[in-house]
Structure formats: C-alpha cells, structure tokens
PDB file of N, CA and C in Angstrom:
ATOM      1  N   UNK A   1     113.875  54.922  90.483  1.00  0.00           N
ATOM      2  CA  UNK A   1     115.150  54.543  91.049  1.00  0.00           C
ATOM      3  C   UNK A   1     116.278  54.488  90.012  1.00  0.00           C
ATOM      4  N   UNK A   2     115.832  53.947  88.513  1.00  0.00           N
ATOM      5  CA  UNK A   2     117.386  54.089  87.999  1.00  0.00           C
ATOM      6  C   UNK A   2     117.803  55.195  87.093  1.00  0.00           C
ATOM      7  N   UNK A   3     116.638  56.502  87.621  1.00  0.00           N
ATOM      8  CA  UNK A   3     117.446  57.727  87.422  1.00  0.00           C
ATOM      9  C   UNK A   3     118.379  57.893  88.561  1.00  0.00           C
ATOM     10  N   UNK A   4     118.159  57.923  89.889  1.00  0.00           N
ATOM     11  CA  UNK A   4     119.182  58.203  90.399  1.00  0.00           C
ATOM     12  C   UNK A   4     120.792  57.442  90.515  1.00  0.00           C
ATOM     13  N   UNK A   5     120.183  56.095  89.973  1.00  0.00           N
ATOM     14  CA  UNK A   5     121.619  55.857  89.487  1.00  0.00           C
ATOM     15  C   UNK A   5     122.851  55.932  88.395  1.00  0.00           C
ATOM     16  N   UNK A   6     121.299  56.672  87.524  1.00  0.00           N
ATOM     17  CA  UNK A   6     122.290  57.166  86.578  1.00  0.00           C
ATOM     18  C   UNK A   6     122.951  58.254  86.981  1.00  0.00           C
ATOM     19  N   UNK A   7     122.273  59.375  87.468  1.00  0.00           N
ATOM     20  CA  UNK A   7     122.678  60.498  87.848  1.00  0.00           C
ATOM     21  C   UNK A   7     124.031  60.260  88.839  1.00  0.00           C
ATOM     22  N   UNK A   8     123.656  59.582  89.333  1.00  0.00           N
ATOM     23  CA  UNK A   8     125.063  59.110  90.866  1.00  0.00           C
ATOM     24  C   UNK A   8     126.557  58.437  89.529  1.00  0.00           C
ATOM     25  N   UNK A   9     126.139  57.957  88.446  1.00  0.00           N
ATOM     26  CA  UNK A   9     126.937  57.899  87.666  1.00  0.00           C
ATOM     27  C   UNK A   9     127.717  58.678  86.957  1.00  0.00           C
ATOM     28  N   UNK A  10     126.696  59.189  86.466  1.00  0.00           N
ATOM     29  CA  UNK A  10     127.202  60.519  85.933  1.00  0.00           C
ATOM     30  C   UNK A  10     128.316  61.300  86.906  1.00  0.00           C
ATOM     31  N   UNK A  11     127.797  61.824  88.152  1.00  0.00           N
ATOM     32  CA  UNK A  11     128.565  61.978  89.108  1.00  0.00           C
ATOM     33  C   UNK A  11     130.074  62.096  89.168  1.00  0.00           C
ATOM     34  N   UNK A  12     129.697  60.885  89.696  1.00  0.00           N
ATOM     35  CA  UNK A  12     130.814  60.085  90.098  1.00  0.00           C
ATOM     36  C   UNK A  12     132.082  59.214  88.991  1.00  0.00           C
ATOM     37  N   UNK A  13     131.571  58.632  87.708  1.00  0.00           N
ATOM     38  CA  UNK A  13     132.621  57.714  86.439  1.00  0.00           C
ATOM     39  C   UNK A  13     132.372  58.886  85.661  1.00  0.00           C
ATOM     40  N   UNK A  14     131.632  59.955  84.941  1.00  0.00           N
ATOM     41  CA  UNK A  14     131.593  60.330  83.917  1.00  0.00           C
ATOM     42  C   UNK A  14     132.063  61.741  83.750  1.00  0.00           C
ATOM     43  N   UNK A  15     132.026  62.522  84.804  1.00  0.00           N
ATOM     44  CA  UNK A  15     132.333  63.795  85.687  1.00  0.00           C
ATOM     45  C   UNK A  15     134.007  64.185  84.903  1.00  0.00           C
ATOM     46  N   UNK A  16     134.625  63.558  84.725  1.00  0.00           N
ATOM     47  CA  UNK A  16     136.212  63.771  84.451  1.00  0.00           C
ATOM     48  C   UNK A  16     136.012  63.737  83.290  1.00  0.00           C
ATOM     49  N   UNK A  17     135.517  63.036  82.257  1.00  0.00           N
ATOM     50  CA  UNK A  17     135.126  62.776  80.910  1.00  0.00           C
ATOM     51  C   UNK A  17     134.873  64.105  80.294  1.00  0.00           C
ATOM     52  N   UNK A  18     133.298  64.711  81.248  1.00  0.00           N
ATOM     53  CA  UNK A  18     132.676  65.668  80.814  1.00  0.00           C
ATOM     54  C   UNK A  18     133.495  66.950  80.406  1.00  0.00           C
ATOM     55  N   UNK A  19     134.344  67.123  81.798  1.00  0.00           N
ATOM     56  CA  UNK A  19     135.424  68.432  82.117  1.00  0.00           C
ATOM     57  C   UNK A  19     136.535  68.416  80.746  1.00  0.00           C
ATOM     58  N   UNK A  20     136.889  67.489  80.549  1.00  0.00           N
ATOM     59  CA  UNK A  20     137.600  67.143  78.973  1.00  0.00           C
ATOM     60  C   UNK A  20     136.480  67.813  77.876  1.00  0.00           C
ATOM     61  N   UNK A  21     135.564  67.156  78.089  1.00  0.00           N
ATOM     62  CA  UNK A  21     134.854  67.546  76.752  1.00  0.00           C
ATOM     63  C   UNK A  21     134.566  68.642  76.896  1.00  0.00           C
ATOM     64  N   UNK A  22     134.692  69.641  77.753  1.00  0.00           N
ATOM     65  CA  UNK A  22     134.100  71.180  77.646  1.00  0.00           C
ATOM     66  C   UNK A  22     134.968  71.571  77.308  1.00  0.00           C
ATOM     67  N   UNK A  23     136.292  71.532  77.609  1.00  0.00           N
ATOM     68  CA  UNK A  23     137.728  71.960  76.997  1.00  0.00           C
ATOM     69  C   UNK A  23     137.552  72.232  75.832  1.00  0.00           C
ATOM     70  N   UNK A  24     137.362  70.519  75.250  1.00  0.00           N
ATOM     71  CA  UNK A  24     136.991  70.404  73.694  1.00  0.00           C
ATOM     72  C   UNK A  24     137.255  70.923  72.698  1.00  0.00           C
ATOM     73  N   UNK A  25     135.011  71.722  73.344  1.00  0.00           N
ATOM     74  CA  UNK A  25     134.193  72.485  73.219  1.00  0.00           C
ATOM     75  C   UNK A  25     134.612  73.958  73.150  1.00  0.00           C
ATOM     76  N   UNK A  26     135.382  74.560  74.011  1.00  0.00           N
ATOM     77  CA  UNK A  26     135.957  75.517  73.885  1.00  0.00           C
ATOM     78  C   UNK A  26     136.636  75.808  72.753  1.00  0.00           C
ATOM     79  N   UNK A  27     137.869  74.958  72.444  1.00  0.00           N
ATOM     80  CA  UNK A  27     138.668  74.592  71.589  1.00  0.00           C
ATOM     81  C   UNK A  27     137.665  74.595  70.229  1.00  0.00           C
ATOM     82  N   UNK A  28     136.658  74.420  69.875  1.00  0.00           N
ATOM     83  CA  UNK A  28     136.060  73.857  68.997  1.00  0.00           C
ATOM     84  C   UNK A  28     135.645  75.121  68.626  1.00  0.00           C
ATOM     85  N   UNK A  29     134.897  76.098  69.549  1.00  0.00           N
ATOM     86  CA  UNK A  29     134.399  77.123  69.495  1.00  0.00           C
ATOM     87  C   UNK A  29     135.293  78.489  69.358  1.00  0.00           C
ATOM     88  N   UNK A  30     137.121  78.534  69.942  1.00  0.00           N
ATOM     89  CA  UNK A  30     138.441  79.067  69.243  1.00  0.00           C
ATOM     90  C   UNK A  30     138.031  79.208  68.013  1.00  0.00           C
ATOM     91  N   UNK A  31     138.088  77.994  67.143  1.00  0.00           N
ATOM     92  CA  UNK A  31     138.610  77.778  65.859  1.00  0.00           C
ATOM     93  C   UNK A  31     137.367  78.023  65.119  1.00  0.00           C
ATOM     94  N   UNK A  32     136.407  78.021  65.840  1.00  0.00           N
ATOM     95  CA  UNK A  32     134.820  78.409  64.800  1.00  0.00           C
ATOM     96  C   UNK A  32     135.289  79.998  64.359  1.00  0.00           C
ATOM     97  N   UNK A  33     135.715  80.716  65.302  1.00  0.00           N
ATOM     98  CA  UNK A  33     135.903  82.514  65.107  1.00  0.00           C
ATOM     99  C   UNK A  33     137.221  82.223  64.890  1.00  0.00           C
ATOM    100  N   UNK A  34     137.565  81.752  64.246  1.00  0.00           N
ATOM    101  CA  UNK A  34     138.999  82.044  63.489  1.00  0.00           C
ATOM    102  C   UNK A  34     139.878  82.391  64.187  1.00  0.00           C
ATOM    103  N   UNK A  35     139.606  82.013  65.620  1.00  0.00           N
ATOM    104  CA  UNK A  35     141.212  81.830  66.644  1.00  0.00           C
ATOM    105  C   UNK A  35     141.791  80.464  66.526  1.00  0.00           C
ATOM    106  N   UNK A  36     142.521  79.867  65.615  1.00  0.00           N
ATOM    107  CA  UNK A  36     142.962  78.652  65.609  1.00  0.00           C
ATOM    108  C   UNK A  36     144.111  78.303  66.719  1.00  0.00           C
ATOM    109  N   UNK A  37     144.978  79.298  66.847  1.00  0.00           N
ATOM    110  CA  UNK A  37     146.112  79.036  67.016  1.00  0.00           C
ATOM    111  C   UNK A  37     145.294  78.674  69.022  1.00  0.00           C
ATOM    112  N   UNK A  38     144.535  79.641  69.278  1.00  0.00           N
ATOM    113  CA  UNK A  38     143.886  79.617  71.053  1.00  0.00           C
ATOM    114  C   UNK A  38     143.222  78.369  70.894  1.00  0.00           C
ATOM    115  N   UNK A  39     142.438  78.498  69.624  1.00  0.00           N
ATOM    116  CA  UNK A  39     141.691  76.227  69.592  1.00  0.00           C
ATOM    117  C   UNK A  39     142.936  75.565  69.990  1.00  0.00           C
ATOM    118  N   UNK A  40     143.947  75.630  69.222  1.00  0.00           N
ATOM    119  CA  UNK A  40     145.115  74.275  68.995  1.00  0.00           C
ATOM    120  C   UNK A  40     145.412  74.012  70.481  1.00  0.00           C
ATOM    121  N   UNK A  41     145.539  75.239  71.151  1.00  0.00           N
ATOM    122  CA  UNK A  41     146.239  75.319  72.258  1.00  0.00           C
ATOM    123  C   UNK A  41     145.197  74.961  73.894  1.00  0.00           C
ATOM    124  N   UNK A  42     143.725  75.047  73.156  1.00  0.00           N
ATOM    125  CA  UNK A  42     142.680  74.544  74.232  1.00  0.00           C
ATOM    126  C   UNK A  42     142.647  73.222  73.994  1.00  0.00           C
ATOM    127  N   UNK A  43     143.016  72.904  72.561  1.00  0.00           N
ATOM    128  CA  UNK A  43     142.354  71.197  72.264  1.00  0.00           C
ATOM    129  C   UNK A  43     144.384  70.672  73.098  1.00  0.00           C
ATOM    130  N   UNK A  44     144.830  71.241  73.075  1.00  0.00           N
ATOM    131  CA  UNK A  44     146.232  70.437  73.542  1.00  0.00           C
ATOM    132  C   UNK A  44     145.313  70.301  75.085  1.00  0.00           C
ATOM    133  N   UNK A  45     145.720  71.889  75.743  1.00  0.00           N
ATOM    134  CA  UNK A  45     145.080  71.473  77.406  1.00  0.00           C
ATOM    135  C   UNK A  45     144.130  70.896  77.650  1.00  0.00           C
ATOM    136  N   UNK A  46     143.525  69.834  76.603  1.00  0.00           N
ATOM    137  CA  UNK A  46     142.232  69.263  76.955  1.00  0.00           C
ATOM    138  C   UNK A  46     142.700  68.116  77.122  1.00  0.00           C
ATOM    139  N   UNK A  47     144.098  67.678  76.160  1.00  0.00           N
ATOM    140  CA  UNK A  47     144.571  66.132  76.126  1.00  0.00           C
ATOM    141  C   UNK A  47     145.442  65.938  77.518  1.00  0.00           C
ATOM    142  N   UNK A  48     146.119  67.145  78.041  1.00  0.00           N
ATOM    143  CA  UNK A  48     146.584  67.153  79.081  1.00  0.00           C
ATOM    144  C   UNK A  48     145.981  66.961  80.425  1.00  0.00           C
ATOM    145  N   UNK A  49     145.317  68.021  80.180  1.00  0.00           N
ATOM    146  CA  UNK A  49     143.681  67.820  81.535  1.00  0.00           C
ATOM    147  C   UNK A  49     143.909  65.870  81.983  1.00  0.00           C
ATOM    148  N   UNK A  50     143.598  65.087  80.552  1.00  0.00           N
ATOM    149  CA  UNK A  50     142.363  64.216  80.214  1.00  0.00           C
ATOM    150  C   UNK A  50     144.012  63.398  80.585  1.00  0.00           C
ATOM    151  N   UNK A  51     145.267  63.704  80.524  1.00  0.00           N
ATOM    152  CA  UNK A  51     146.397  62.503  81.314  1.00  0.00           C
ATOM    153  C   UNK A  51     146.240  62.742  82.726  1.00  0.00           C
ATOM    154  N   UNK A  52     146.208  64.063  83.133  1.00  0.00           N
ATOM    155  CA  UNK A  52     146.160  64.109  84.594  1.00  0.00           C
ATOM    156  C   UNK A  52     145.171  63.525  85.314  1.00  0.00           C
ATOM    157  N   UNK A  53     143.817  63.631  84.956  1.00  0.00           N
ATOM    158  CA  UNK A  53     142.928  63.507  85.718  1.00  0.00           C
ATOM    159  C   UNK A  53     142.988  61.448  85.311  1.00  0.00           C
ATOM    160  N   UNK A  54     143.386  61.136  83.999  1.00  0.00           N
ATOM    161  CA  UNK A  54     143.873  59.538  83.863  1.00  0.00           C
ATOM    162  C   UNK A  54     144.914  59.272  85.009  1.00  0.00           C
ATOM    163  N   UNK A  55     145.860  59.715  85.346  1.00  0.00           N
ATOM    164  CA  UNK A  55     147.213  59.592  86.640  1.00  0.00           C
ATOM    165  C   UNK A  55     146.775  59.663  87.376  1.00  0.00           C
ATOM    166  N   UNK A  56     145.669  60.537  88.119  1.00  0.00           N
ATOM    167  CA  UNK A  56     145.381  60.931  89.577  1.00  0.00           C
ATOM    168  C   UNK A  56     144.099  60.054  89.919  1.00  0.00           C
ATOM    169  N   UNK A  57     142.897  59.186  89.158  1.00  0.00           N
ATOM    170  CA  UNK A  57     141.964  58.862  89.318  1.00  0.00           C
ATOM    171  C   UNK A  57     141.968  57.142  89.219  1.00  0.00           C
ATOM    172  N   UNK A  58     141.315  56.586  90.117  1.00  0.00           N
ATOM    173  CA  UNK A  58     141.606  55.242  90.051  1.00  0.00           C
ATOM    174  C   UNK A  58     140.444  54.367  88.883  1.00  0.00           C
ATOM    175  N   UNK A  59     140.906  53.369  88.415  1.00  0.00           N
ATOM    176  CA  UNK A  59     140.471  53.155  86.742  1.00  0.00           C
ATOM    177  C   UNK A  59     139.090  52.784  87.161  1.00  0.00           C
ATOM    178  N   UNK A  60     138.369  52.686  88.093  1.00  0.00           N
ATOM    179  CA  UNK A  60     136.847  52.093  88.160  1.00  0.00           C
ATOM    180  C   UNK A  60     136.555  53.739  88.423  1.00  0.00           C
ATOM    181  N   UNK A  61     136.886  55.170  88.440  1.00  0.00           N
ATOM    182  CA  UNK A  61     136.403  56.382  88.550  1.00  0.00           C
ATOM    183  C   UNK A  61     136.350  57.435  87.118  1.00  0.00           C
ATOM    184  N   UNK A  62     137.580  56.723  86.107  1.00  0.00           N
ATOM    185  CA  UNK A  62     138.134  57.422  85.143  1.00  0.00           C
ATOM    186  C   UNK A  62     137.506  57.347  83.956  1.00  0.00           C
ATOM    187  N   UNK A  63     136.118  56.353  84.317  1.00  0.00           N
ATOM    188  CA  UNK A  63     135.216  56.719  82.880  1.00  0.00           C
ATOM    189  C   UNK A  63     135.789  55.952  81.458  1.00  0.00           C
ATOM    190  N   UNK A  64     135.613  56.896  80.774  1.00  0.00           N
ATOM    191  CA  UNK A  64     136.074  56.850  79.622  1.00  0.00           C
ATOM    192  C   UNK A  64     136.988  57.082  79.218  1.00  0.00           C
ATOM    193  N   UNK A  65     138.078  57.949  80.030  1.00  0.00           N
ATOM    194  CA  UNK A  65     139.314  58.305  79.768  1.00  0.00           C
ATOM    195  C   UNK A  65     140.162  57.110  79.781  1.00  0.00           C
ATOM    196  N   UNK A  66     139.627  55.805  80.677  1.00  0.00           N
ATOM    197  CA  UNK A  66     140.201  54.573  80.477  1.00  0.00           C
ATOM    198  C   UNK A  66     140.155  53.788  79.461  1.00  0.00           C
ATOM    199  N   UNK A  67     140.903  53.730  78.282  1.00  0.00           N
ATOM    200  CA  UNK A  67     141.064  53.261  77.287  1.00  0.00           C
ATOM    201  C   UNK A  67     141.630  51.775  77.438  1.00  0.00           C
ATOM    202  N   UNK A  68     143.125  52.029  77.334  1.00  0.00           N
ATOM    203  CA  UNK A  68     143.623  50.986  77.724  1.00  0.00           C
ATOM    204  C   UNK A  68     144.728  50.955  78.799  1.00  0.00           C
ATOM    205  N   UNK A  69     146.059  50.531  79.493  1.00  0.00           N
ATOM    206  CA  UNK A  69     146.246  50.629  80.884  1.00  0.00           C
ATOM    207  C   UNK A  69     146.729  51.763  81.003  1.00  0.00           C
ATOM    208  N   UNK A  70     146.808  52.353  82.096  1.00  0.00           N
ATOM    209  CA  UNK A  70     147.149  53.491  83.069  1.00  0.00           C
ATOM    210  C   UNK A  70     148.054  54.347  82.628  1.00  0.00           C
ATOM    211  N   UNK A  71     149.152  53.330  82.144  1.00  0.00           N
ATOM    212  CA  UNK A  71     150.424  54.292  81.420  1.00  0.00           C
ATOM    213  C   UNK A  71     150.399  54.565  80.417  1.00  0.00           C
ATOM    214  N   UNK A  72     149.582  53.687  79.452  1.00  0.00           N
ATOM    215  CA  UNK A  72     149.844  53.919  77.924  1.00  0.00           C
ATOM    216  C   UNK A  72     149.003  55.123  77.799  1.00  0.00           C
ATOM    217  N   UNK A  73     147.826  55.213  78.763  1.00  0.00           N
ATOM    218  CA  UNK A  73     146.960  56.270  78.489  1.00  0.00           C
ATOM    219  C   UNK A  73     147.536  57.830  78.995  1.00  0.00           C
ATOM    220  N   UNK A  74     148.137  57.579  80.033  1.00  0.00           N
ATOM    221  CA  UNK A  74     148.695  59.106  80.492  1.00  0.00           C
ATOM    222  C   UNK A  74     149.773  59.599  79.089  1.00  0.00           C
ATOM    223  N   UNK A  75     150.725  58.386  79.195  1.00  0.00           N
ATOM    224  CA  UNK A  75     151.753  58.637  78.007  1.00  0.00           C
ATOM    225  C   UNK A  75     151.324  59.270  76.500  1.00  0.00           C
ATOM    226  N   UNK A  76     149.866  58.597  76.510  1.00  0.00           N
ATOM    227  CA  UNK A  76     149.553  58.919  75.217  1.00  0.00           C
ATOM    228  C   UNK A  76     148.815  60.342  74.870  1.00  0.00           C
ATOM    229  N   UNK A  77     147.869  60.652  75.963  1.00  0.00           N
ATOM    230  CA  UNK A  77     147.205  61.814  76.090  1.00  0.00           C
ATOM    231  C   UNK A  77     148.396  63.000  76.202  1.00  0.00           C
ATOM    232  N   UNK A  78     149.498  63.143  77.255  1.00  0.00           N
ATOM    233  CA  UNK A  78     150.398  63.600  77.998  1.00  0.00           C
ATOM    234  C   UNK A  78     151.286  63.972  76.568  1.00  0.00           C
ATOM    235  N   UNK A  79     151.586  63.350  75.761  1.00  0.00           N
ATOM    236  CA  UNK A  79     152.929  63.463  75.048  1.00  0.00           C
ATOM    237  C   UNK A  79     152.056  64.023  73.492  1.00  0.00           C
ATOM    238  N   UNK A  80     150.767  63.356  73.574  1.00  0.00           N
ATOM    239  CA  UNK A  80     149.589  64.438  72.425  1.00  0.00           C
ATOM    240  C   UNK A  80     149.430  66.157  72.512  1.00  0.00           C
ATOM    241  N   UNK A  81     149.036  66.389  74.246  1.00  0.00           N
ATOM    242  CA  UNK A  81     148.631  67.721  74.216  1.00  0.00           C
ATOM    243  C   UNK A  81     149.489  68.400  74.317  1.00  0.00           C
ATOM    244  N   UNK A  82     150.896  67.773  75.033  1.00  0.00           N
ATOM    245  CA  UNK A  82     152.499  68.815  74.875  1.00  0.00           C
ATOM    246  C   UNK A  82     152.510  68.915  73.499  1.00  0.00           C
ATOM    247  N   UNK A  83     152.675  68.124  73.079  1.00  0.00           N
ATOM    248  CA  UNK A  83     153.045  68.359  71.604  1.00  0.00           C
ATOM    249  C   UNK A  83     152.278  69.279  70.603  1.00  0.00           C
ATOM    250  N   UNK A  84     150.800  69.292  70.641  1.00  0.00           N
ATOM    251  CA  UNK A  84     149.470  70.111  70.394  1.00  0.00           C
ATOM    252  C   UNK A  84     150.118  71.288  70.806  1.00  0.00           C
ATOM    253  N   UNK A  85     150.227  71.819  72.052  1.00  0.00           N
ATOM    254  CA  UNK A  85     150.561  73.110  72.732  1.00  0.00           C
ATOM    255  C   UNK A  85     151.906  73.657  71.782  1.00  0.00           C
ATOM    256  N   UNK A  86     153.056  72.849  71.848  1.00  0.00           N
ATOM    257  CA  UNK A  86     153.833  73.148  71.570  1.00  0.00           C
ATOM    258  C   UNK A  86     154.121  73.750  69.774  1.00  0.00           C
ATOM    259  N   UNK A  87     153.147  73.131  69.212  1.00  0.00           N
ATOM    260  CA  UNK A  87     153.450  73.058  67.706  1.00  0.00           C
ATOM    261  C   UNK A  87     152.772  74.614  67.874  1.00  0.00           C
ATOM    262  N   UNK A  88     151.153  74.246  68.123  1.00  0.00           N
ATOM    263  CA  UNK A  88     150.379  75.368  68.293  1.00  0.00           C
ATOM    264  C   UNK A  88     151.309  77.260  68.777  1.00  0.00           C
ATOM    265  N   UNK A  89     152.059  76.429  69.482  1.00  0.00           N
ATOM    266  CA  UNK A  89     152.937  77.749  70.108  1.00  0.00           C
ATOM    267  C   UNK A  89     153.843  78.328  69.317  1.00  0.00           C
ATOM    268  N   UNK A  90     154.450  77.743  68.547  1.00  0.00           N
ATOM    269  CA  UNK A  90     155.711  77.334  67.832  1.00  0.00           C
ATOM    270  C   UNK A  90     155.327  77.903  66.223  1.00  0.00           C
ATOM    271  N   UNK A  91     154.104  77.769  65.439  1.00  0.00           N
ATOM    272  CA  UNK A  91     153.723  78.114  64.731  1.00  0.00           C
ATOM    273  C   UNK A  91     153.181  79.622  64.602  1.00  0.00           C
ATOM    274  N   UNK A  92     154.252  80.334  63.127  1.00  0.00           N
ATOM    275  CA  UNK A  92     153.876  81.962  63.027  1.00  0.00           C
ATOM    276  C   UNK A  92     152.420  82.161  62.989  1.00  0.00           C
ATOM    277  N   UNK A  93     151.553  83.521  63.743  1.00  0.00           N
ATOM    278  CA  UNK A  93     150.911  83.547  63.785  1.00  0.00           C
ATOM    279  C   UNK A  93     150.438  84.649  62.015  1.00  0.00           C
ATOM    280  N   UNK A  94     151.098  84.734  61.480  1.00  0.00           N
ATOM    281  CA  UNK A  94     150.764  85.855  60.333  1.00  0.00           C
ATOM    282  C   UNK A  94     149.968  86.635  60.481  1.00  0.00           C
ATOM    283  N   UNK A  95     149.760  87.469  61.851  1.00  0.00           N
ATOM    284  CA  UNK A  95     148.577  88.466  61.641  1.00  0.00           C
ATOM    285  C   UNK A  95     147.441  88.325  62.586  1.00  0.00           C
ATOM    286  N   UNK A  96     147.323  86.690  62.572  1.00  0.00           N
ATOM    287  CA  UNK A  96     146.020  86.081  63.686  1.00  0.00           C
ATOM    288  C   UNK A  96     146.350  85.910  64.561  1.00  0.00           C
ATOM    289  N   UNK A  97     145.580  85.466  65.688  1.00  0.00           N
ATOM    290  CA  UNK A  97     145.636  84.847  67.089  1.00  0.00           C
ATOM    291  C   UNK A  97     145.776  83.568  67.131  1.00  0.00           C
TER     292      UNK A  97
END
C-alpha cells in the first residue's frame, strides 16, 4: 500500500517539479556539446516553465517549486529565466550556437 501512495504522489505534488527538471536536463546536456548559448536559453525556459506552473498551481499541488509565498516565487523564477533568455540572446555568438 505505501507504494501506491507514493506513486499517487509522485503524480499528483511532484509531476511539475519533474517537467522543470527535464528542462534542466536538457539545458545541461546543450552545454555538455558545446551549445551553450541553446543551454542558457533551455536553463532560462526552465525557470520560466517552473513561475508558470508556480502561478497556475495551487501551493498543496506545486511540490517543490513552493519555496516560499506565491509571489515571491513566480517573481523570482519569472524575472531569473527572462533575464537568463535574454542575456543568453543578447550575447555574440563568435562562431557557436
């Protein structure tokens, strides 16, 4: 029995967490092959993902993305991965991707 409640956990609180962390992962895996500039710009849409799905999800569903309250966390994720994206964008590529 308390596999299936883990699993129903997983589910259900940890599910939004996970989808962030594959982003990551992606991001992680950009910058392993020397696409930094496509990492910078997956690890931004990961912080973004990780405000939206913080805004749209109520705090007993949001896992871990619940840090501390509602706004500071969208604000903080939200104004990280614009900024991530943006630098990432904004920065010459000399040659690379």
């Amino acid at each position: 029995m308390p596999r299936q409640s883990l699993l129903h956990r997983v589910r259900t609180v940890h599910l939004p967490f996970l989808a962030v962390l594959l982003v990551v992962a992606i991001a992680v895996v950009f910058v392993v092959v020397d696409r930094w500039r496509r990492g910078a710009t997956a690890l931004g849409a990961a912080l973004v993902l990780g405000a939206v799905l913080r805004a749209v999800l109520p705090a007993d569903r949001a896992g871990l993305l619940a840090v501390r309250n509602r706004p500071t966390d969208v604000l903080t994720f939200g104004v990280l991965g614009f900024a991530l994206v943006l630098l990432a964008g904004s920065i010459d590529s000399l040659g690379t991707d």
